[in-house]
Protein backbone atom coordinates (compact mmCIF):
# COMPACT_ATOMS: atom_id res chain seq x y z
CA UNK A 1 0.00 0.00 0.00
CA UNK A 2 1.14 3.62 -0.83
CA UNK A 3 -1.41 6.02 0.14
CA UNK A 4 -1.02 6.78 3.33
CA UNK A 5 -2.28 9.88 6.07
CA UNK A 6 0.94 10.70 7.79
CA UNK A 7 -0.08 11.50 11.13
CA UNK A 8 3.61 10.72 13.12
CA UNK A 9 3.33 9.88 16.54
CA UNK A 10 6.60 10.25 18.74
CA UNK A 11 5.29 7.48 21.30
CA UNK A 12 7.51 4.37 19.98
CA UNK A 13 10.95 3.02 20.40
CA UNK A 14 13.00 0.52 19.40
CA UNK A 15 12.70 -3.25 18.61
CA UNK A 16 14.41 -6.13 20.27
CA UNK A 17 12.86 -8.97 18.00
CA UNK A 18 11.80 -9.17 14.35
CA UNK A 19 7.84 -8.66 13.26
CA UNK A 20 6.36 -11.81 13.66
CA UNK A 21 2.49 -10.51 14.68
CA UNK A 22 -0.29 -8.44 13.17
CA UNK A 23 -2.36 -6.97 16.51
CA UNK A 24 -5.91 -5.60 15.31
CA UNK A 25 -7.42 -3.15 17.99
CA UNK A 26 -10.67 -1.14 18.63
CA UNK A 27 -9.80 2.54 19.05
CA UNK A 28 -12.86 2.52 21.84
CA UNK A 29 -12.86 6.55 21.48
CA UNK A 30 -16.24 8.49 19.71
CA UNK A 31 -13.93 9.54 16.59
CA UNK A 32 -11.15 8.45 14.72
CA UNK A 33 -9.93 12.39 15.37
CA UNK A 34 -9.57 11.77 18.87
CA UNK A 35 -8.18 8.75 18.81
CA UNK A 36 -5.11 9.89 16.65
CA UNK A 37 -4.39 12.45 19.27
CA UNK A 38 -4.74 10.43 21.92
CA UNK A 39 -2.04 8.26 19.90
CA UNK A 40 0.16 11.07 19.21
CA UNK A 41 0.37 12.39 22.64
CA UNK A 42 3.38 12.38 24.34
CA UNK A 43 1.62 12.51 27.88
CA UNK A 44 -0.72 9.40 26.66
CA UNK A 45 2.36 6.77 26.29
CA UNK A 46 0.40 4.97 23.58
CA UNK A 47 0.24 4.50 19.55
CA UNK A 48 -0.36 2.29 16.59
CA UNK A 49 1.33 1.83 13.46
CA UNK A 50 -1.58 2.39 11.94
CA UNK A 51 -5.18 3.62 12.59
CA UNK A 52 -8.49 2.65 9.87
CA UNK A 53 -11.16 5.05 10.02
CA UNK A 54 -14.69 4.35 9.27
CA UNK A 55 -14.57 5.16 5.47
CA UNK A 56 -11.51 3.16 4.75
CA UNK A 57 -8.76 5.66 5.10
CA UNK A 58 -5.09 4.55 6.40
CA UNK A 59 -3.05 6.86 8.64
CA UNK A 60 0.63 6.16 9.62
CA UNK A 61 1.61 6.96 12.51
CA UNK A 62 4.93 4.92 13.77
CA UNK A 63 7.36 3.23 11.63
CA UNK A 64 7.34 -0.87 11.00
CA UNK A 65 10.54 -0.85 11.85
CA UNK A 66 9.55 0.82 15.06
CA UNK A 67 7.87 -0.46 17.92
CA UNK A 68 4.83 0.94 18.53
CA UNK A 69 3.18 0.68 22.17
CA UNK A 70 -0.39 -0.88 21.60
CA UNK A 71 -0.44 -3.93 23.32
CA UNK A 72 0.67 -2.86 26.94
CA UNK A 73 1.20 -6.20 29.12
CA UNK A 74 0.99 -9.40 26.45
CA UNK A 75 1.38 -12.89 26.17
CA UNK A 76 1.09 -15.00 22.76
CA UNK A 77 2.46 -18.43 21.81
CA UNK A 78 5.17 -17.96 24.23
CA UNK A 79 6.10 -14.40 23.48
CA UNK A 80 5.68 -11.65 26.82
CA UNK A 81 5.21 -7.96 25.63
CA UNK A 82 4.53 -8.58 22.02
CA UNK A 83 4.78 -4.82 20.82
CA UNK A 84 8.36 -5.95 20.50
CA UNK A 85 6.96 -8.63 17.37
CA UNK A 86 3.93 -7.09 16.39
CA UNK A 87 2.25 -4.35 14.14
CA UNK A 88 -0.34 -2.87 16.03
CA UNK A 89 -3.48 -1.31 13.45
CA UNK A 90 -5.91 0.70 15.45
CA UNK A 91 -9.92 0.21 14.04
CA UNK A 92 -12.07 3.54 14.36
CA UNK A 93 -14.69 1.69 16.21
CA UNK A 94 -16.93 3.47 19.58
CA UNK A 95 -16.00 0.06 21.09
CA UNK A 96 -18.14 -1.83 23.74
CA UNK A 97 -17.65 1.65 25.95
CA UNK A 98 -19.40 3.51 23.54
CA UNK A 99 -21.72 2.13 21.88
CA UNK A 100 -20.08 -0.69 20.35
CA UNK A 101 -21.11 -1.15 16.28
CA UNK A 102 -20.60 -2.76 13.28
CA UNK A 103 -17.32 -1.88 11.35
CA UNK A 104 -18.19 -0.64 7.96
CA UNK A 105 -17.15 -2.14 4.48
CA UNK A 106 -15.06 0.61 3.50
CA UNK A 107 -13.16 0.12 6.64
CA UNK A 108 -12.93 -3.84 6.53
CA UNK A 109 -11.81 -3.46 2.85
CA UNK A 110 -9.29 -1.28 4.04
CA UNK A 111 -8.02 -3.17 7.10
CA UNK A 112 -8.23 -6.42 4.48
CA UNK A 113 -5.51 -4.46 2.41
CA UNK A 114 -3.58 -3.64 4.64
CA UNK A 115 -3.51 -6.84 6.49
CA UNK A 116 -2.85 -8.64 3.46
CA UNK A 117 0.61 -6.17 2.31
CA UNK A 118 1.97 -6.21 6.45
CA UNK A 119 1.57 -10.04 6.37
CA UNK A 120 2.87 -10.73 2.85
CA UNK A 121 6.40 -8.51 3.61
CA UNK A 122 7.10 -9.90 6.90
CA UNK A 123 5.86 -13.33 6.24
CA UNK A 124 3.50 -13.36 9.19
CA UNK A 125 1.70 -16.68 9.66
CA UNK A 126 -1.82 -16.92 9.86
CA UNK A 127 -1.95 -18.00 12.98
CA UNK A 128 -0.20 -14.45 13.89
CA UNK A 129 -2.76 -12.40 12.99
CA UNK A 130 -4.62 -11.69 16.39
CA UNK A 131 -6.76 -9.55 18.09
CA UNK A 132 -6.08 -7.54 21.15
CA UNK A 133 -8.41 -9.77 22.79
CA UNK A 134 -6.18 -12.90 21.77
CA UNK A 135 -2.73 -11.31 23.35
CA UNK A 136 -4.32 -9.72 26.60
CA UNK A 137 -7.99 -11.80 27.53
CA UNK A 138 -7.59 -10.79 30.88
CA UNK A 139 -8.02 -6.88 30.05
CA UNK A 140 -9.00 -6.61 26.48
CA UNK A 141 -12.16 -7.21 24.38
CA UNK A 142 -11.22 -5.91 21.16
CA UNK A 143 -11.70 -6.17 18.06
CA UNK A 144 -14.30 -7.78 19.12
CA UNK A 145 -16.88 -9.99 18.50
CA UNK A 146 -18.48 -8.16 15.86
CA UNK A 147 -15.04 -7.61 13.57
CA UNK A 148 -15.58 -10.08 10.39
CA UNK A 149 -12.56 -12.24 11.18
CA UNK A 150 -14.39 -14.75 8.60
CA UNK A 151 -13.37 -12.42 5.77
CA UNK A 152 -9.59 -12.65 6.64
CA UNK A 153 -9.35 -15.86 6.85
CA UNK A 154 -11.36 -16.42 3.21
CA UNK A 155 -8.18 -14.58 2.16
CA UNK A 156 -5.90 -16.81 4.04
CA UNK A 157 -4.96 -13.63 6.27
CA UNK A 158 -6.14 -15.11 9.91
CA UNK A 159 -7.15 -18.92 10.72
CA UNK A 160 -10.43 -20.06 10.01
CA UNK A 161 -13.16 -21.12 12.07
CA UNK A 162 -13.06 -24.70 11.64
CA UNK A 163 -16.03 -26.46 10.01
CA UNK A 164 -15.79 -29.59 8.93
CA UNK A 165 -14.58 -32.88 10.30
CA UNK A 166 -15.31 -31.49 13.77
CA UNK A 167 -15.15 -34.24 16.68
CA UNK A 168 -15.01 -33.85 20.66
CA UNK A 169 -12.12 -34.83 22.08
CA UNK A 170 -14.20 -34.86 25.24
CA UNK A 171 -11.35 -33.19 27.47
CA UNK A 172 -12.03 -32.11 31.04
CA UNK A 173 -11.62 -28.42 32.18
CA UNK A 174 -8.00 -28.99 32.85
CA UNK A 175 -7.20 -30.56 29.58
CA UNK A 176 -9.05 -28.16 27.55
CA UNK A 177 -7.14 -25.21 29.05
CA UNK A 178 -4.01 -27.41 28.46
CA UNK A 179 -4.70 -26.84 24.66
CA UNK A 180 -5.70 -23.56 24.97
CA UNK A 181 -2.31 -22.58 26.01
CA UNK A 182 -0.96 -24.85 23.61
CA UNK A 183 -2.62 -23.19 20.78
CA UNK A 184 -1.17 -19.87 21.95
CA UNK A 185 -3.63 -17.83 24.87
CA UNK A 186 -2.54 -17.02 28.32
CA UNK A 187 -4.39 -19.32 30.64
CA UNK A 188 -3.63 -17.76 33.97
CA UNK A 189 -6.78 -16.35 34.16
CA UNK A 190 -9.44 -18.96 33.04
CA UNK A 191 -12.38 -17.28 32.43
CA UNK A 192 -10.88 -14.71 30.56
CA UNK A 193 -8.73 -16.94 28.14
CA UNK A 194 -12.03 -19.02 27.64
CA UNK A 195 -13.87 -16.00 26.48
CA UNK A 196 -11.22 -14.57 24.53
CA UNK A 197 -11.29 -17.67 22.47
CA UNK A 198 -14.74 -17.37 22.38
CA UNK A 199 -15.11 -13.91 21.14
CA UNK A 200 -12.41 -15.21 18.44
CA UNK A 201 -13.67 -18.84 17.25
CA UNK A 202 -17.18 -18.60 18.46
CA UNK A 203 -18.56 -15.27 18.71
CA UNK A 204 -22.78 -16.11 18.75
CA UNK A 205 -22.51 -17.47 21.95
CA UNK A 206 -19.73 -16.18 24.50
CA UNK A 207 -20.74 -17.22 27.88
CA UNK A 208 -17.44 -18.71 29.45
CA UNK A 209 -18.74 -22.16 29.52
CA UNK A 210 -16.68 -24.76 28.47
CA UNK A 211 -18.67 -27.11 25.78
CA UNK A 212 -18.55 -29.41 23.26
CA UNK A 213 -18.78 -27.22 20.47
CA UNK A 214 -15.57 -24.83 21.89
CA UNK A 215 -13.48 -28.51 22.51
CA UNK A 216 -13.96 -29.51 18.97
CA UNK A 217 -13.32 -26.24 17.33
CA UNK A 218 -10.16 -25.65 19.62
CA UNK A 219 -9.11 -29.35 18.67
CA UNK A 220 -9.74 -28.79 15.01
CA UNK A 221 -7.13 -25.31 15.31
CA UNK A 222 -4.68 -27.43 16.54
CA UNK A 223 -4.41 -29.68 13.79
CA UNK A 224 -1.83 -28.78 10.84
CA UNK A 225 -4.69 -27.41 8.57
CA UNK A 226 -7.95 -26.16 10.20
CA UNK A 227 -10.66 -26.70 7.81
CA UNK A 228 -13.44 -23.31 7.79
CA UNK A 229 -15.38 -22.10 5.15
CA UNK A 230 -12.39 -20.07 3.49
């Protein structure tokens, strides 16, 4: 992608490990306007590489090479404090604070693009492209459960919700959790990671609960090549 809003923030410093990640966020502010100064501020001690408003336009505001601070305290696939291996994009979205809402198709078509160019130069696997949800359950709810994750992974840009060949692998609470934290969450706090995957893999029905359908999807994202309707 070329066309860019240069809006530079001076709230970053540098990397000690390569990109491996692609965090999506919420901006949970009224306006995309606000949220850019509140990511430019010096006094604010946060930023994004990037921030989507709601008609599709891109604005850079920290360096790839740079490391933004968007994730705050972190924890994915065995990686602590992954603004040091991630590209944080900021959505322009009210967030569950404010009204929480749709994101628009201008704006998904956007954050498709620019998903798609960030993974495709940094050869960022699919399983890398997270919400901040994903990387911090126990104090984050965005994206959300209303961002169209389905549409990424159609593009091969995120995993898949797995569909087919589903079967229950029956675990108990412990051994379900095991996997979880296999597959890449935090599990310290178990309600949290549960809905976190929920919001994620299952977002109709987030409720915490532990059931058959969340074992066999989590199984099926283990495997080598989870099966959705991509």
């Amino acid at each position: 992608m070329s066309e860019y809003i240069e809006r530079p923030s001076p709230n970053h410093d540098q990397r000690s490990r390569p990109i491996s990640m692609i965090v999506l966020h919420y901006t949970d502010m009224l306006s995309a306007e606000e949220a850019i100064e509140r990511l430019c501020d010096p006094a604010a001690g946060v930023s994004a590489h990037y921030l989507v408003t709601k008609s599709g336009e891109v604005v850079r505001m920290v360096p790839e090479e740079r490391r933004a601070w968007h994730a705050g305290r972190s924890y994915w696939r065995g990686l602590t404090n992954v603004n040091d291996d991630s590209i944080g994009i900021e959505i322009d979205n009210p967030g569950h604070s404010n009204g929480y809402e749709p994101f628009p198709d201008a704006q998904v078509e956007a954050v498709v693009r620019l998903v798609a160019d960030i993974k495709q130069r940094h050869h960022i696997t699919r399983g890398n492209v997270v919400g901040h949800s994903d990387v911090a359950p126990a104090r984050k709810r965005d994206p959300g459960e209303l961002f169209p994750w389905g549409q990424l992974a159609r593009l091969r840009l995120a995993l898949p919700r797995p569909t087919k060949n589903l079967m229950d692998p029956c675990w108990t609470e412990a051994g379900f959790l095991l996997a979880l934290e296999r597959f890449g969450y935090d599990v310290s706090d178990k309600m949290a990671a549960i809905i976190a995957f929920q919001r994620r893999f299952r977002p109709e029905l987030i409720d915490g609960e532990i059931d058959a359908e969340c074992r066999m999807i989590l199984l099926a994202l283990l495997l080598p090549r989870p099966q959705g309707d991509e």
